[in-house]
Protein backbone atom coordinates (compact mmCIF):
# COMPACT_ATOMS: atom_id res chain seq x y z
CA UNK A 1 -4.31 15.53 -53.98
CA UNK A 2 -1.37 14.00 -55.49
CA UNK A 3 -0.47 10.60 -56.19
CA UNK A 4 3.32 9.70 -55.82
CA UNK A 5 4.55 7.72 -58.56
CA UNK A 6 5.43 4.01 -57.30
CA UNK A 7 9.40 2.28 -58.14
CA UNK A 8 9.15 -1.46 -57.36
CA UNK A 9 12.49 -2.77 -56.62
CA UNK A 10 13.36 -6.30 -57.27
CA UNK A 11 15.65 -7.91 -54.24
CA UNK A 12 17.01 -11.44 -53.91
CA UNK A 13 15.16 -11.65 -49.80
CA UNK A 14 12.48 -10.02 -51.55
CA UNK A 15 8.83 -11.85 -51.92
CA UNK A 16 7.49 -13.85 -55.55
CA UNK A 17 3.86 -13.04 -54.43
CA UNK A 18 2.78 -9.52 -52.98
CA UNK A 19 -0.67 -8.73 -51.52
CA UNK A 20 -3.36 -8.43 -54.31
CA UNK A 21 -3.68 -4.50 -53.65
CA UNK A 22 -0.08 -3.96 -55.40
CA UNK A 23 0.30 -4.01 -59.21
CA UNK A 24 4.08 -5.45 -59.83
CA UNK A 25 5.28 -7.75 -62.45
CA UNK A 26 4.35 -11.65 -61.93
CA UNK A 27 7.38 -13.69 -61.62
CA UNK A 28 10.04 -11.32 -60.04
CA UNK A 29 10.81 -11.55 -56.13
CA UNK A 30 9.98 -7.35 -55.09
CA UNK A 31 11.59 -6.18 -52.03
CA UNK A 32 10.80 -2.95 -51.95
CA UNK A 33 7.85 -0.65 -53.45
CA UNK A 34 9.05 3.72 -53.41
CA UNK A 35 6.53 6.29 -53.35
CA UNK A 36 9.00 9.06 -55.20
CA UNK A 37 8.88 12.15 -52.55
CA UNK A 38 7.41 15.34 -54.28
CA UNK A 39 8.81 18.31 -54.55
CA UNK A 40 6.53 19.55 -51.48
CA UNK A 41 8.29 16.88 -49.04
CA UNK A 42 11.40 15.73 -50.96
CA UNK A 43 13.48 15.24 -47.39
CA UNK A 44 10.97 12.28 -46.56
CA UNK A 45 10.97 8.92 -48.63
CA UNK A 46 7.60 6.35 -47.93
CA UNK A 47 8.20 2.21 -48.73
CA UNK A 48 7.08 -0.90 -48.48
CA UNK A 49 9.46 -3.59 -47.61
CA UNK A 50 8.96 -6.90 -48.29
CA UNK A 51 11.18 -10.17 -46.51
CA UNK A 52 11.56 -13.59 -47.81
CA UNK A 53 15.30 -13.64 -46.10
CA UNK A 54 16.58 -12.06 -43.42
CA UNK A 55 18.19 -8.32 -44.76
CA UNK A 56 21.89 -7.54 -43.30
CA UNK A 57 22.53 -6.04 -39.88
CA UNK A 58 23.01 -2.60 -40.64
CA UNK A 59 23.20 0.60 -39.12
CA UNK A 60 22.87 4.59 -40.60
CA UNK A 61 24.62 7.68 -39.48
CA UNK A 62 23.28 11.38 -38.20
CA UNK A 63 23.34 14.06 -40.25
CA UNK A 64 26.38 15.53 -38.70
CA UNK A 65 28.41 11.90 -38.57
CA UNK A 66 26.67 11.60 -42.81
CA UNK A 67 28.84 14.79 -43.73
CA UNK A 68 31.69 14.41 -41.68
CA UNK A 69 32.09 10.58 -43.26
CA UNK A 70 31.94 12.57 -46.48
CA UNK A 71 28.55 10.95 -47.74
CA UNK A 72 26.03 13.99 -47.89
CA UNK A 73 24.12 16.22 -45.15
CA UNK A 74 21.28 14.11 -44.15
CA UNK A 75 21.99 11.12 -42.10
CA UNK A 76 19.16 8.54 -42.07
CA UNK A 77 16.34 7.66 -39.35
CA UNK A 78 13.01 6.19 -40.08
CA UNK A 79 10.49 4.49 -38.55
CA UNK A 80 8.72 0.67 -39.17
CA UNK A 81 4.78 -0.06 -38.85
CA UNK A 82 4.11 -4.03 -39.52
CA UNK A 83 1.53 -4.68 -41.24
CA UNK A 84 1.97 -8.61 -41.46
CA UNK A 85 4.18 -10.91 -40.13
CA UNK A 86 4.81 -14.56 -40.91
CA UNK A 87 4.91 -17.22 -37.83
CA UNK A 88 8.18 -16.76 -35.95
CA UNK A 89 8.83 -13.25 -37.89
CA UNK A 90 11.23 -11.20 -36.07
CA UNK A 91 12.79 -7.52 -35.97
CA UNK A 92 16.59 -7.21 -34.79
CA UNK A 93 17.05 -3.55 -32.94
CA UNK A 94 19.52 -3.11 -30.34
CA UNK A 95 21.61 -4.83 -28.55
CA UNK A 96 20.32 -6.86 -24.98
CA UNK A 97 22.89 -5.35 -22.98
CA UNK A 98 26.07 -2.60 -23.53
CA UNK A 99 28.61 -3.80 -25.67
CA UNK A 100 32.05 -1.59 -26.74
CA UNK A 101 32.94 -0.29 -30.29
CA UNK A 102 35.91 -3.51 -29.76
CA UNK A 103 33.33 -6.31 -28.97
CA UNK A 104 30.95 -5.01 -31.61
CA UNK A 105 33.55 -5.40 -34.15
CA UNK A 106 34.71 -8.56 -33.08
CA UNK A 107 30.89 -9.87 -33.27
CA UNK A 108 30.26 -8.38 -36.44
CA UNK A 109 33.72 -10.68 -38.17
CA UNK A 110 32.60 -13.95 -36.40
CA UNK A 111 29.17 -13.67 -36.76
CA UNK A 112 27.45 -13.70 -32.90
CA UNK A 113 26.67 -9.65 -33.53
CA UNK A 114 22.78 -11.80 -34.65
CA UNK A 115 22.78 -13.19 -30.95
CA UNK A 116 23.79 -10.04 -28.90
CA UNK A 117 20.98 -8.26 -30.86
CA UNK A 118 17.83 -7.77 -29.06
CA UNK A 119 14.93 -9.87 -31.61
CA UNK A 120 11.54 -8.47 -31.19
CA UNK A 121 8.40 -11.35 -32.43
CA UNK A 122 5.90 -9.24 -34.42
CA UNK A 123 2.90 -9.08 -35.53
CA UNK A 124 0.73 -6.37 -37.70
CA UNK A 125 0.51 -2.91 -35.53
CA UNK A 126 3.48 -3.18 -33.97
CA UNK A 127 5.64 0.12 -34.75
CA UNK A 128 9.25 0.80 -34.06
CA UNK A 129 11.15 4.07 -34.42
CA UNK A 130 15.02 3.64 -35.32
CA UNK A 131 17.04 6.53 -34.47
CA UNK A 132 20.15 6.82 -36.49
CA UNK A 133 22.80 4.77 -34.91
CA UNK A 134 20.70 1.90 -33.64
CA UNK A 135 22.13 -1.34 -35.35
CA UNK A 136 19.02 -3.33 -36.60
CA UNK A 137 18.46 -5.78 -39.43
CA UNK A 138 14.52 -6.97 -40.20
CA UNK A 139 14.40 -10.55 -39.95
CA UNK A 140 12.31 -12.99 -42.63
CA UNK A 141 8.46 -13.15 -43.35
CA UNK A 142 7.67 -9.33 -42.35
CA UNK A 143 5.74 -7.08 -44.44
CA UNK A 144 6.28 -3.04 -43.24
CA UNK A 145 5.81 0.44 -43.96
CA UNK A 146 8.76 2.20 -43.77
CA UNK A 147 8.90 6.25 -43.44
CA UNK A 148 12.42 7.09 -43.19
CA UNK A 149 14.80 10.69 -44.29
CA UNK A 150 15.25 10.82 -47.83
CA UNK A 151 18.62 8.80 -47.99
CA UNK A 152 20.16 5.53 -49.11
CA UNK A 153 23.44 5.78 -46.58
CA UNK A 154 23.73 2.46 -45.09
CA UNK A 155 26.43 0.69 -43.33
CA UNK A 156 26.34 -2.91 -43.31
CA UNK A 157 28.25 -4.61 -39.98
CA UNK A 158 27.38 -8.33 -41.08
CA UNK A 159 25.59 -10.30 -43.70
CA UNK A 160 25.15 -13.62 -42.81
CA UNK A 161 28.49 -14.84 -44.96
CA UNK A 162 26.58 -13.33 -48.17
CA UNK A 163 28.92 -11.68 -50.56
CA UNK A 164 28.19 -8.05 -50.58
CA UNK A 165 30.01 -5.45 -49.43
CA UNK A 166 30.59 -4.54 -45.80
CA UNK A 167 31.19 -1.16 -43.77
CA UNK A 168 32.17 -2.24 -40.81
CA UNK A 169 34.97 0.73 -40.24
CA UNK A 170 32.10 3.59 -41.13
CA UNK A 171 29.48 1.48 -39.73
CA UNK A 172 31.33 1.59 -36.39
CA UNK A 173 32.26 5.09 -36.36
CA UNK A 174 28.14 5.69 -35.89
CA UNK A 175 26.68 2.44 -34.16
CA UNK A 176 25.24 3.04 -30.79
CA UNK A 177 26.05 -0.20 -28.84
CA UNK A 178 22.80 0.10 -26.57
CA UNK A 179 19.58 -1.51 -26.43
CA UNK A 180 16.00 -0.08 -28.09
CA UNK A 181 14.31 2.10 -25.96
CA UNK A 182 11.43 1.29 -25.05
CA UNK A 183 9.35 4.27 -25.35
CA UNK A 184 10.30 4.19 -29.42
CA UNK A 185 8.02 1.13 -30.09
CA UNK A 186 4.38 0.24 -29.33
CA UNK A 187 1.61 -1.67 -30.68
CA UNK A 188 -1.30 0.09 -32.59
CA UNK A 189 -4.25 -2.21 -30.95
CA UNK A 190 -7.94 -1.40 -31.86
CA UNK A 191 -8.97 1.83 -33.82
CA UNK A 192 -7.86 4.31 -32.28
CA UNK A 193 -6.03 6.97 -34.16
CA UNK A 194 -2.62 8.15 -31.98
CA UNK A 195 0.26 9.42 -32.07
CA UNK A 196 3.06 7.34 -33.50
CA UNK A 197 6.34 9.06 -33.84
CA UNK A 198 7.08 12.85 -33.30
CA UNK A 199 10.59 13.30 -34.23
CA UNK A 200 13.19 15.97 -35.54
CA UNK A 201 12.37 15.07 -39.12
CA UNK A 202 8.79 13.60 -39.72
CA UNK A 203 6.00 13.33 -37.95
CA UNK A 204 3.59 9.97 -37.82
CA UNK A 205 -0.08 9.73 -37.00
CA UNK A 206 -2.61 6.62 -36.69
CA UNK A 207 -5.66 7.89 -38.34
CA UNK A 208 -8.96 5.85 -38.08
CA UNK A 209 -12.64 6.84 -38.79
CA UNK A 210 -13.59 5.01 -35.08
CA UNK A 211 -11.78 8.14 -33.94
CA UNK A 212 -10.87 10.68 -36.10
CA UNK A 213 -10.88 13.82 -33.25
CA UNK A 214 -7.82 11.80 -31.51
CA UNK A 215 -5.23 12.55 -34.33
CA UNK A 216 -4.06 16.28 -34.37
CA UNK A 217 -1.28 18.03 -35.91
CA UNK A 218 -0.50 22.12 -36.01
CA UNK A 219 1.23 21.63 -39.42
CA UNK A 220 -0.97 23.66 -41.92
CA UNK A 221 0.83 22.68 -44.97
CA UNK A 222 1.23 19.68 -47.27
CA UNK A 223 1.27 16.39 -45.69
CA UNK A 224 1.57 12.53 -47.29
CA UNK A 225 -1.06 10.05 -46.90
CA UNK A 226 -0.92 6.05 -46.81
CA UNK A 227 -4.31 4.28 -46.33
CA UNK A 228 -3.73 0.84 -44.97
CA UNK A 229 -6.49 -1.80 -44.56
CA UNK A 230 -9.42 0.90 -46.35
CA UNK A 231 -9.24 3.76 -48.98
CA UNK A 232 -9.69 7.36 -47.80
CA UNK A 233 -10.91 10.56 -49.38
CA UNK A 234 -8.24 12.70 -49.65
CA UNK A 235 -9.79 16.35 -51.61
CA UNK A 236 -12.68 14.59 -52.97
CA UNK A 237 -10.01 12.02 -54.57
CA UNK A 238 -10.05 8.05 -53.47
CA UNK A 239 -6.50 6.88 -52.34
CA UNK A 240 -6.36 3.35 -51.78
CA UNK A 241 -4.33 1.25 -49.88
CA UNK A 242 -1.05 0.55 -51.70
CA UNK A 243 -0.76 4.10 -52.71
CA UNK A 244 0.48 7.09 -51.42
CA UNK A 245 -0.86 10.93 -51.85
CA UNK A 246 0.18 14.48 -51.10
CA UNK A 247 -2.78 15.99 -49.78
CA UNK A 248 -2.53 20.02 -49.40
CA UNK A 249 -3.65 20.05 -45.76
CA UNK A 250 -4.44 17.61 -42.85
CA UNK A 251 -8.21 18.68 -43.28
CA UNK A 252 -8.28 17.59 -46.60
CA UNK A 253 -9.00 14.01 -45.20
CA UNK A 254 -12.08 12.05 -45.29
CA UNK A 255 -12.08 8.91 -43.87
CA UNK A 256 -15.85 7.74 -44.02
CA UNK A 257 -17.17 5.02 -42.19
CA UNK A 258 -14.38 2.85 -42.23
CA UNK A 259 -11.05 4.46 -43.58
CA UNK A 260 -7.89 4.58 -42.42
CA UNK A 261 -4.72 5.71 -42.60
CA UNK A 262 -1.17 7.12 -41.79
CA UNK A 263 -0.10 10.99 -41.85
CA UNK A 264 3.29 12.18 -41.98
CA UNK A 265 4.09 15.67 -41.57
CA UNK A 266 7.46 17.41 -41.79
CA UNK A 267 9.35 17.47 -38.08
């Protein structure tokens, strides 16, 4: 087993204080920890994100809409579990009804884009994919795990009159005017390892000691692990929660008594 090397990343919606479990510098407000992808799995990236502010509504290409916009080959989807959430906290995916590429621009420049969005409350467990083209933005007070393709292209519609930059020409080009569907989210209630995502480029699993013979996967190769509320044995190595490891196999795990954890596999 392998354990990724961490990059904390300082943003101004970021959080002062961070759960004990992470070791980052008193004083600065983090907004994101990195787990650096290894050379195994470079094509997936693993985060924390961290919200004292609400982040911009934003939106990411495909791979084939990435190249053709001149950026790269690899687009950008990913996938959210919460693991807390403030009073009131709030994700922004989707839109509540249909809107045009023409109303969705004229939202984004006065500002309303925030109330045509649909805002889903949340609470720890509750998981979202985000397919590439879904406008989103994660509101304030959320704490996350984010497993997403290995890419920074983002495309920022509207920031709440902050001065960054904007991408609302590009950002249109890609933005699916729609809303979330619903078979992409779901709450993770009990301990029951499942299935969370199975898409074209990574694949997530729920594993819990309560049930370990519920998660399955036919990948036989390398695979990363995040332990959440416990540690797990991962090739007679602890990996504790805050961390993330390459184990060399899905069997590789031991969760004990009481571990658990998430398992991402290549798509």
């Amino acid at each position: 087993m392998t354990r990724l090397p961490t990059k904390i990343v300082e943003k101004p919606w970021g959080k002062d204080v961070l759960p004990p479990q992470f070791d980052v510098p008193e004083g600065k407000r983090i907004g994101e920890v990195w787990f650096v992808p290894p050379p195994e799995m470079p094509d997936i990236l693993v985060k924390y994100i961290f919200t004292s502010e609400k982040l911009s509504v934003q939106v990411h290409p495909d791979d084939a809409q990435a190249k053709a916009l001149g950026e790269s080959d690899r687009g950008k989807e990913e996938c959210w579990l919460v693991i807390d959430a403030e009073p009131g906290a709030a994700l922004g995916i989707g839109f509540k009804q249909e809107i045009d590429s023409e109303a969705m621009r004229a939202a984004a420049l006065d500002g309303s884009i925030e109330q045509l969005m649909e805002w889903f409350p949340v609470q720890r467990g509750d998981f979202f994919y985000i397919p590439a083209g879904t406008v989103h933005a994660i509101g304030a007070g959320v704490s996350l795990i984010e497993i997403q393709q290995n890419s920074d292209i983002t495309y920022r519609l509207y920031d709440y009159g902050r001065p960054r930059e904007l991408h609302l020409e590009q950002g249109l080009q890609v933005a699916k005017g729609g809303p979330h569907d619903a078979a992409l989210r779901l709450h993770v209630a009990g301990q029951e390892s499942c299935a969370l995502a199975n898409g074209k480029y990574f694949s997530v699993q729920l594993l819990t000691a309560a049930s370990p013979d519920l998660a399955t996967t036919d990948h036989q190769g390398p695979c990363l692990v995040i332990p959440l509320l416990h540690g797990v044995d991962v090739g007679g190595v602890q990996l504790q929660p805050a961390e993330c490891g390459l184990a060399r196999s899905f069997k590789d795990l031991d969760l004990g008594t009481s571990g658990d954890c998430l398992v991402v596999v290549p798509g």
